[in-house]
Structure formats: C-alpha cells, structure tokens
PDB file of N, CA and C in Angstrom:
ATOM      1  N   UNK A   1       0.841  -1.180   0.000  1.00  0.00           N
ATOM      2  CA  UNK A   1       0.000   0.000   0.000  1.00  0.00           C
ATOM      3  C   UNK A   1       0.881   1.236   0.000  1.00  0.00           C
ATOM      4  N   UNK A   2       0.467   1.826  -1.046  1.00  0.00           N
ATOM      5  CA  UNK A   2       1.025   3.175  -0.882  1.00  0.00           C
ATOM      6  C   UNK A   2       0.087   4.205  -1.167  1.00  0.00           C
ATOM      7  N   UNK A   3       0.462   5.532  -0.377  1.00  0.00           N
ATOM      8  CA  UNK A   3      -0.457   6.048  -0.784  1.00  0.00           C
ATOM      9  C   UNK A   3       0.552   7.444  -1.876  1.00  0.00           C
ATOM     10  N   UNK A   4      -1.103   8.071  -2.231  1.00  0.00           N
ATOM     11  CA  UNK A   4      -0.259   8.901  -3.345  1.00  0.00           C
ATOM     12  C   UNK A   4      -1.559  10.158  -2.971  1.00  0.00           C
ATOM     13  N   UNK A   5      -1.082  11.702  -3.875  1.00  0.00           N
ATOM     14  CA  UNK A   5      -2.280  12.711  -3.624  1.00  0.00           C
ATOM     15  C   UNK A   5      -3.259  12.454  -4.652  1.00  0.00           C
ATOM     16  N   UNK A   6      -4.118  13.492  -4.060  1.00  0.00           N
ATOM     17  CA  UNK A   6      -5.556  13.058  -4.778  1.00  0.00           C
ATOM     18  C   UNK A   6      -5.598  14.299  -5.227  1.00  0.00           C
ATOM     19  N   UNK A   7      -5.012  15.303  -4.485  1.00  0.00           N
ATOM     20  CA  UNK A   7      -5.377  16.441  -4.550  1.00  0.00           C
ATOM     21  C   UNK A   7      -5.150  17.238  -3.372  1.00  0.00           C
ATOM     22  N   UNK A   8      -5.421  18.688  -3.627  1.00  0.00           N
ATOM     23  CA  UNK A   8      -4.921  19.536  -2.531  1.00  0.00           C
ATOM     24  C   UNK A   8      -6.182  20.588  -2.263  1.00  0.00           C
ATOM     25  N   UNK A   9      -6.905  20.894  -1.450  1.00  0.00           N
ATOM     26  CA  UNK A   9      -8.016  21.562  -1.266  1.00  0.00           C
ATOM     27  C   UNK A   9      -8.092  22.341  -0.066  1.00  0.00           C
ATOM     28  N   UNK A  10      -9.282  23.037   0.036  1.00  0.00           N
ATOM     29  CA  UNK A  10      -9.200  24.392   1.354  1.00  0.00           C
ATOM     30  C   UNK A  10      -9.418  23.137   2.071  1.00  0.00           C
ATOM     31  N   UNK A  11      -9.727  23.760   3.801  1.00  0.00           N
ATOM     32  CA  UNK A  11      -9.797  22.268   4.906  1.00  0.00           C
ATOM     33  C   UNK A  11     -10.834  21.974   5.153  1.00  0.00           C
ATOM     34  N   UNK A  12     -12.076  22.988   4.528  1.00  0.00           N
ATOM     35  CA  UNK A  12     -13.619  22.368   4.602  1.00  0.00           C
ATOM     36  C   UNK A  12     -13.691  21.251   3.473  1.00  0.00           C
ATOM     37  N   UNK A  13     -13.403  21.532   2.092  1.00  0.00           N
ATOM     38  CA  UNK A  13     -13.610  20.973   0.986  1.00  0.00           C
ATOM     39  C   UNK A  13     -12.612  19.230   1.264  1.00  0.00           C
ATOM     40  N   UNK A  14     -11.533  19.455   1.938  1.00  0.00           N
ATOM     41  CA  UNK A  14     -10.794  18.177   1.805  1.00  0.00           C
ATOM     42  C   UNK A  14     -12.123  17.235   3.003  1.00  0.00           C
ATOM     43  N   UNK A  15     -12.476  17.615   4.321  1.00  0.00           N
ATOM     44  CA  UNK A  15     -12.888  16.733   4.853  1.00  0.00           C
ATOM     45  C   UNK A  15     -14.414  16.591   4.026  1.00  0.00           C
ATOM     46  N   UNK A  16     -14.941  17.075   3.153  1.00  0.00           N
ATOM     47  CA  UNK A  16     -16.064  16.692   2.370  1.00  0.00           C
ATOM     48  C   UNK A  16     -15.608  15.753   1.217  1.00  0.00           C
ATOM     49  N   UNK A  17     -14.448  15.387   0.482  1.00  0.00           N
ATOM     50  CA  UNK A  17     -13.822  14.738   0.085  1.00  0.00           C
ATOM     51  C   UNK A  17     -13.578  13.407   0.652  1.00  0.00           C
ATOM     52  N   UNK A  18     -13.037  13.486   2.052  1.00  0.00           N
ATOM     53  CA  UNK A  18     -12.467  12.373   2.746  1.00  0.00           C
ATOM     54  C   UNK A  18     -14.326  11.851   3.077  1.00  0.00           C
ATOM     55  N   UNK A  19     -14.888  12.344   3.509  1.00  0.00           N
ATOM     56  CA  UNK A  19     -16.298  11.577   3.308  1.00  0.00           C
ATOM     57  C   UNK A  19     -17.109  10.805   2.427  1.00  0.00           C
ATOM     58  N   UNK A  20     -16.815  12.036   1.534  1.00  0.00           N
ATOM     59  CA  UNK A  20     -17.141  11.216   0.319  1.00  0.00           C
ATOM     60  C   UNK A  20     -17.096   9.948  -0.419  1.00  0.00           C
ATOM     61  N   UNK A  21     -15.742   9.634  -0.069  1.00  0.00           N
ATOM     62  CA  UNK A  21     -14.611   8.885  -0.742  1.00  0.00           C
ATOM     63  C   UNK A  21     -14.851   7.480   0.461  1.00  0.00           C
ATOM     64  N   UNK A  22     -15.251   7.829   1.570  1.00  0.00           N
ATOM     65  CA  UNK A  22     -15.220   6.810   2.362  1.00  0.00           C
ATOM     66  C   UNK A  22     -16.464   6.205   2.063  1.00  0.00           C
ATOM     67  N   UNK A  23     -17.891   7.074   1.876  1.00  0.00           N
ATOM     68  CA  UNK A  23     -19.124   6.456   1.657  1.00  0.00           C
ATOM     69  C   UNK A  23     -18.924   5.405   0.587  1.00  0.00           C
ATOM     70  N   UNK A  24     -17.756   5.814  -0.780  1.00  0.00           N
ATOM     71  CA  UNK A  24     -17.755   4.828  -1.720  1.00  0.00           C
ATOM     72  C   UNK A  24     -16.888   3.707  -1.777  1.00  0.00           C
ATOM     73  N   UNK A  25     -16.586   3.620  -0.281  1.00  0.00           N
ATOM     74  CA  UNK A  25     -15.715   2.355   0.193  1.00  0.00           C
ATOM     75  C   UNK A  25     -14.390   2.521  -0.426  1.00  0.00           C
ATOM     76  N   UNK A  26     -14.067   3.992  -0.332  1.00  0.00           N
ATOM     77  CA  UNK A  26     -12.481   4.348  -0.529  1.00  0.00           C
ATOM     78  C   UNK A  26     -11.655   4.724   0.634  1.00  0.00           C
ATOM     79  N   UNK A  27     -11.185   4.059   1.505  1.00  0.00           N
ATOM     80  CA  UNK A  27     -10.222   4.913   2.437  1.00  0.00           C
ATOM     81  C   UNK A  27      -9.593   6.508   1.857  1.00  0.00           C
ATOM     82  N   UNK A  28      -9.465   7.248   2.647  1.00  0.00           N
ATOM     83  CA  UNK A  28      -8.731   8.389   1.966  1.00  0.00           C
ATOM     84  C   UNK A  28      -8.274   9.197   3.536  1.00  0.00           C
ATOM     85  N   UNK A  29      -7.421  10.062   3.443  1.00  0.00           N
ATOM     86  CA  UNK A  29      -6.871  10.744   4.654  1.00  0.00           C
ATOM     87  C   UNK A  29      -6.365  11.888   4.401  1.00  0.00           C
ATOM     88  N   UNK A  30      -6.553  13.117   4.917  1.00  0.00           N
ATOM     89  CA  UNK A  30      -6.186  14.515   4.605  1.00  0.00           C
ATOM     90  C   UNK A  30      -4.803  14.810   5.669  1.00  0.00           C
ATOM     91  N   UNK A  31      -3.914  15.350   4.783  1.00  0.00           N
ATOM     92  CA  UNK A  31      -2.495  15.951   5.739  1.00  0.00           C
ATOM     93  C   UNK A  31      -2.577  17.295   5.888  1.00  0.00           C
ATOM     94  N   UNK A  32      -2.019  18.254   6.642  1.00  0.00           N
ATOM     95  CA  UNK A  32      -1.646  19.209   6.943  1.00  0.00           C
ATOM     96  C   UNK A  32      -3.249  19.881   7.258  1.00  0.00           C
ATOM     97  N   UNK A  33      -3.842  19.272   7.366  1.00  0.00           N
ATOM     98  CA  UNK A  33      -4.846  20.204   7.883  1.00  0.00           C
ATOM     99  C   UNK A  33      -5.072  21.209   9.259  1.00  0.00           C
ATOM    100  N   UNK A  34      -4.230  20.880   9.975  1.00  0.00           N
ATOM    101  CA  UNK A  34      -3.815  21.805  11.123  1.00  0.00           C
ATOM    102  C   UNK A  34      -2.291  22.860  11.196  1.00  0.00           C
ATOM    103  N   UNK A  35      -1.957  22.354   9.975  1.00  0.00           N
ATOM    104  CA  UNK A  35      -0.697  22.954   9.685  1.00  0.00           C
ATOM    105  C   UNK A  35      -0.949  24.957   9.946  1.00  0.00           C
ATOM    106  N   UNK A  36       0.151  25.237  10.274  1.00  0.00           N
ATOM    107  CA  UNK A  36       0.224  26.702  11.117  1.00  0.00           C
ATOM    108  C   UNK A  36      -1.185  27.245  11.577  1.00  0.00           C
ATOM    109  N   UNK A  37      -1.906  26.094  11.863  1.00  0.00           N
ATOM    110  CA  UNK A  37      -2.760  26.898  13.252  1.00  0.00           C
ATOM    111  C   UNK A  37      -2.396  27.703  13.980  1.00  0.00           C
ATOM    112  N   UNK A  38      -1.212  28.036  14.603  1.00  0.00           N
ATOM    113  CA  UNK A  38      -0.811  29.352  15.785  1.00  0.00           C
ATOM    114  C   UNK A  38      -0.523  29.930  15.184  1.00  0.00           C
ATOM    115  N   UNK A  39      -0.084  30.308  13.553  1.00  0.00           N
ATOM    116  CA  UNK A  39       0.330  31.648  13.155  1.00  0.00           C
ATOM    117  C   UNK A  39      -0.760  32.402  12.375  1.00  0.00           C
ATOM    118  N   UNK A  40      -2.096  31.820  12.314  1.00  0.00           N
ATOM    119  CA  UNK A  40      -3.170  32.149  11.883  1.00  0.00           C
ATOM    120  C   UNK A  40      -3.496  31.926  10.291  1.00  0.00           C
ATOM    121  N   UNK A  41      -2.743  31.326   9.324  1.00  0.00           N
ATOM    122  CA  UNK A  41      -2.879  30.810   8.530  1.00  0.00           C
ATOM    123  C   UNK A  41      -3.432  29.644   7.874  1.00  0.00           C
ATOM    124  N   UNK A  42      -4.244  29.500   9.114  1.00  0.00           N
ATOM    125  CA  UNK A  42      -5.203  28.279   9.039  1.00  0.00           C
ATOM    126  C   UNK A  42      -5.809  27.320   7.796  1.00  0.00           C
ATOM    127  N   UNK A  43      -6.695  28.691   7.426  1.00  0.00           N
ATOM    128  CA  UNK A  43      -7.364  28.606   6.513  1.00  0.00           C
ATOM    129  C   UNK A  43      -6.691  28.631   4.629  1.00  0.00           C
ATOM    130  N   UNK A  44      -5.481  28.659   4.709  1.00  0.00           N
ATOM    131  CA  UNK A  44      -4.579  29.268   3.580  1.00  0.00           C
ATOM    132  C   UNK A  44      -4.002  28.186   3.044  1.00  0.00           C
ATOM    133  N   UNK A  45      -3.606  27.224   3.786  1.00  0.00           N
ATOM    134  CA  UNK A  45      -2.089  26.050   3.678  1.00  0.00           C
ATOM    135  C   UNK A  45      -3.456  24.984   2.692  1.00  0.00           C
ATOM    136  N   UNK A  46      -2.989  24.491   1.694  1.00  0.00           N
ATOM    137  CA  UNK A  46      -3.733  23.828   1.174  1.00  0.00           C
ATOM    138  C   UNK A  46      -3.547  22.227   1.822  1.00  0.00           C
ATOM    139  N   UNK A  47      -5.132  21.177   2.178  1.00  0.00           N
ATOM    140  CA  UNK A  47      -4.649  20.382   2.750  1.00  0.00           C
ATOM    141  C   UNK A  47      -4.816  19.207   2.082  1.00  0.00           C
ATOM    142  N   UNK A  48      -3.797  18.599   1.817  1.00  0.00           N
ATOM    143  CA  UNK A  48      -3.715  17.220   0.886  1.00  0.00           C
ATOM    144  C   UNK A  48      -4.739  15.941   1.153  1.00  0.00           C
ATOM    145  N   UNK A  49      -5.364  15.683   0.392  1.00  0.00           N
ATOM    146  CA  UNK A  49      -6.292  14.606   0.601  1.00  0.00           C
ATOM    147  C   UNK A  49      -5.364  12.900  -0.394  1.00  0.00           C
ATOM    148  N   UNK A  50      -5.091  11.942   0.528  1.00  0.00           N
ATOM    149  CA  UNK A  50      -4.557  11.577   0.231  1.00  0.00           C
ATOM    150  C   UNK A  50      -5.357   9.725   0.035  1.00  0.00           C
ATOM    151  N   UNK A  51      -5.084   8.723  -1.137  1.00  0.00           N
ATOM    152  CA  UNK A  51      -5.307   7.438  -1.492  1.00  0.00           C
ATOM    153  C   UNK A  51      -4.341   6.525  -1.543  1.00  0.00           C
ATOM    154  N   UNK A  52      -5.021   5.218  -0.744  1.00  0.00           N
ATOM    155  CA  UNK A  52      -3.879   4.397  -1.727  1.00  0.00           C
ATOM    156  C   UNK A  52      -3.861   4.518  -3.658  1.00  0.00           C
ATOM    157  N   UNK A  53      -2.466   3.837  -4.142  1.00  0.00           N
ATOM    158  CA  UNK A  53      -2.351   4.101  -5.387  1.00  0.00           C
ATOM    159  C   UNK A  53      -2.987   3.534  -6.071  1.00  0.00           C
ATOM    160  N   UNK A  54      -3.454   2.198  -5.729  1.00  0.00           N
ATOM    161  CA  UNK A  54      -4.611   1.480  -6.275  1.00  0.00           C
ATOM    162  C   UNK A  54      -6.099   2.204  -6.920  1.00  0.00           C
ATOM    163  N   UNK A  55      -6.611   3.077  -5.544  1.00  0.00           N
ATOM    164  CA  UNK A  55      -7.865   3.352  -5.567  1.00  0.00           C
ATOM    165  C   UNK A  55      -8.037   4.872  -6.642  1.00  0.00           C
ATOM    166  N   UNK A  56      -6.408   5.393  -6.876  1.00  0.00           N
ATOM    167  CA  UNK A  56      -6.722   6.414  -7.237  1.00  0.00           C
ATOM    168  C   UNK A  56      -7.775   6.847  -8.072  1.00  0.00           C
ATOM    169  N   UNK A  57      -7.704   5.735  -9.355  1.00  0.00           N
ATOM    170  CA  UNK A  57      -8.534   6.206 -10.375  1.00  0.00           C
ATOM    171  C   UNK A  57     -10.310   6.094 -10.020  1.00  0.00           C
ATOM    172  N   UNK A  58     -10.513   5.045  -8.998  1.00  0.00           N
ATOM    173  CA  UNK A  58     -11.455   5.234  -8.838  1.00  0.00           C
ATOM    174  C   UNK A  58     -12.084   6.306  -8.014  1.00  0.00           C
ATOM    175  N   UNK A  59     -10.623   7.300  -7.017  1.00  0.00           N
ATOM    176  CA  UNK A  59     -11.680   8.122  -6.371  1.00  0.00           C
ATOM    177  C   UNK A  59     -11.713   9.435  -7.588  1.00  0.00           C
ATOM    178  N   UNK A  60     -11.058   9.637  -8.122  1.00  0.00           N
ATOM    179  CA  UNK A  60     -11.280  10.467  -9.608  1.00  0.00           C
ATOM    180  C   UNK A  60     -12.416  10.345  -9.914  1.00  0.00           C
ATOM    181  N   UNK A  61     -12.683   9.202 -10.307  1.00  0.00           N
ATOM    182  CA  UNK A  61     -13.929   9.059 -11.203  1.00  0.00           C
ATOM    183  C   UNK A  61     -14.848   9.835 -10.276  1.00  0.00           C
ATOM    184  N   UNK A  62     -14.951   9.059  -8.339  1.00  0.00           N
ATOM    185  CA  UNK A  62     -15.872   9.664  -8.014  1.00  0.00           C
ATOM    186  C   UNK A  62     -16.260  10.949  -8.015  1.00  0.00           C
ATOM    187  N   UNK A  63     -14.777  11.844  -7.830  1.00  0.00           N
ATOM    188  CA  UNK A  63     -14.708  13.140  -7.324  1.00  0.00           C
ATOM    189  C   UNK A  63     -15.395  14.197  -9.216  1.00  0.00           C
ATOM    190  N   UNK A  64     -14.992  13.203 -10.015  1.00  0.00           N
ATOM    191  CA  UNK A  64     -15.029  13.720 -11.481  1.00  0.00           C
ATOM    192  C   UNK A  64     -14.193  14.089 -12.011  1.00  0.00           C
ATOM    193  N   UNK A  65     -12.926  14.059 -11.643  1.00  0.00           N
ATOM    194  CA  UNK A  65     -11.276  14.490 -11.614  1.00  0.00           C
ATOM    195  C   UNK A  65     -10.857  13.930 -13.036  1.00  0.00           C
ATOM    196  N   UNK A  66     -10.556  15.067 -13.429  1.00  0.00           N
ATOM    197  CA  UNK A  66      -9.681  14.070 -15.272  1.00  0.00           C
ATOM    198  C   UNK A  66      -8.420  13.880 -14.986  1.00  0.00           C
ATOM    199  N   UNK A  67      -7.891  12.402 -15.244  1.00  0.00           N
ATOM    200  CA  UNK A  67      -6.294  11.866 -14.975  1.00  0.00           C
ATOM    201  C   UNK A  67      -5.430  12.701 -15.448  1.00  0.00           C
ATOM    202  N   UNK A  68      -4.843  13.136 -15.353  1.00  0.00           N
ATOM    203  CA  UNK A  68      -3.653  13.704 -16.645  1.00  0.00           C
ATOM    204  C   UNK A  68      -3.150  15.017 -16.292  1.00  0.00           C
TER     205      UNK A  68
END
C-alpha cells in the first residue's frame, strides 16, 4: 500500500472529500490540515487529501477528476 495525492483543497472541501470517498468504500486521509494553526494561517495552507495508489482512479472518477 502506498499512498499517493488526490489532490490539494481548502480544509472544509478536503474533509467533504475524505467523506465522500469513504461512503464509496475508498479509504482516503487529509495531511496538513492543522498545519500553522498558531500563526493564523489556518485557513490558507492547502490540505492534501490523500489514497492508496490502487484506488486512485477510482476516487477520480468519483470526485469527477480528469487523470492527466
């Protein structure tokens, strides 16, 4: 298992993603989403929503994402 990005999104949009993706029996996991919380940049740092490499294409499809 490895995982790879799916994509990089604000930190509301990634955990609507990581839901998403789970309803369609995709594991998925968002990084940096707390990243510089104390310097107030909260909302700015884009936060990676991340798949195994396997599932990628299928969470594409879900999300509607064109490969390439």
């Amino acid at each position: 298992m490895s995982l790879v990005e799916l994509g990089r999104y604000n930190r509301n949009e990634a955990m609507i993603i990581v839901g998403r993706l789970d309803s369609e029996g995709i594991d998925a996991v968002s990084f940096d989403g707390n990243a510089s919380i104390a310097d107030g940049s909260y909302f700015l740092i884009p936060v990676r929503v991340m798949v195994d490499e396997d599932d990628l294409e299928k969470a594409q499809r879900v999300l509607d994402i064109s490969a390439g």
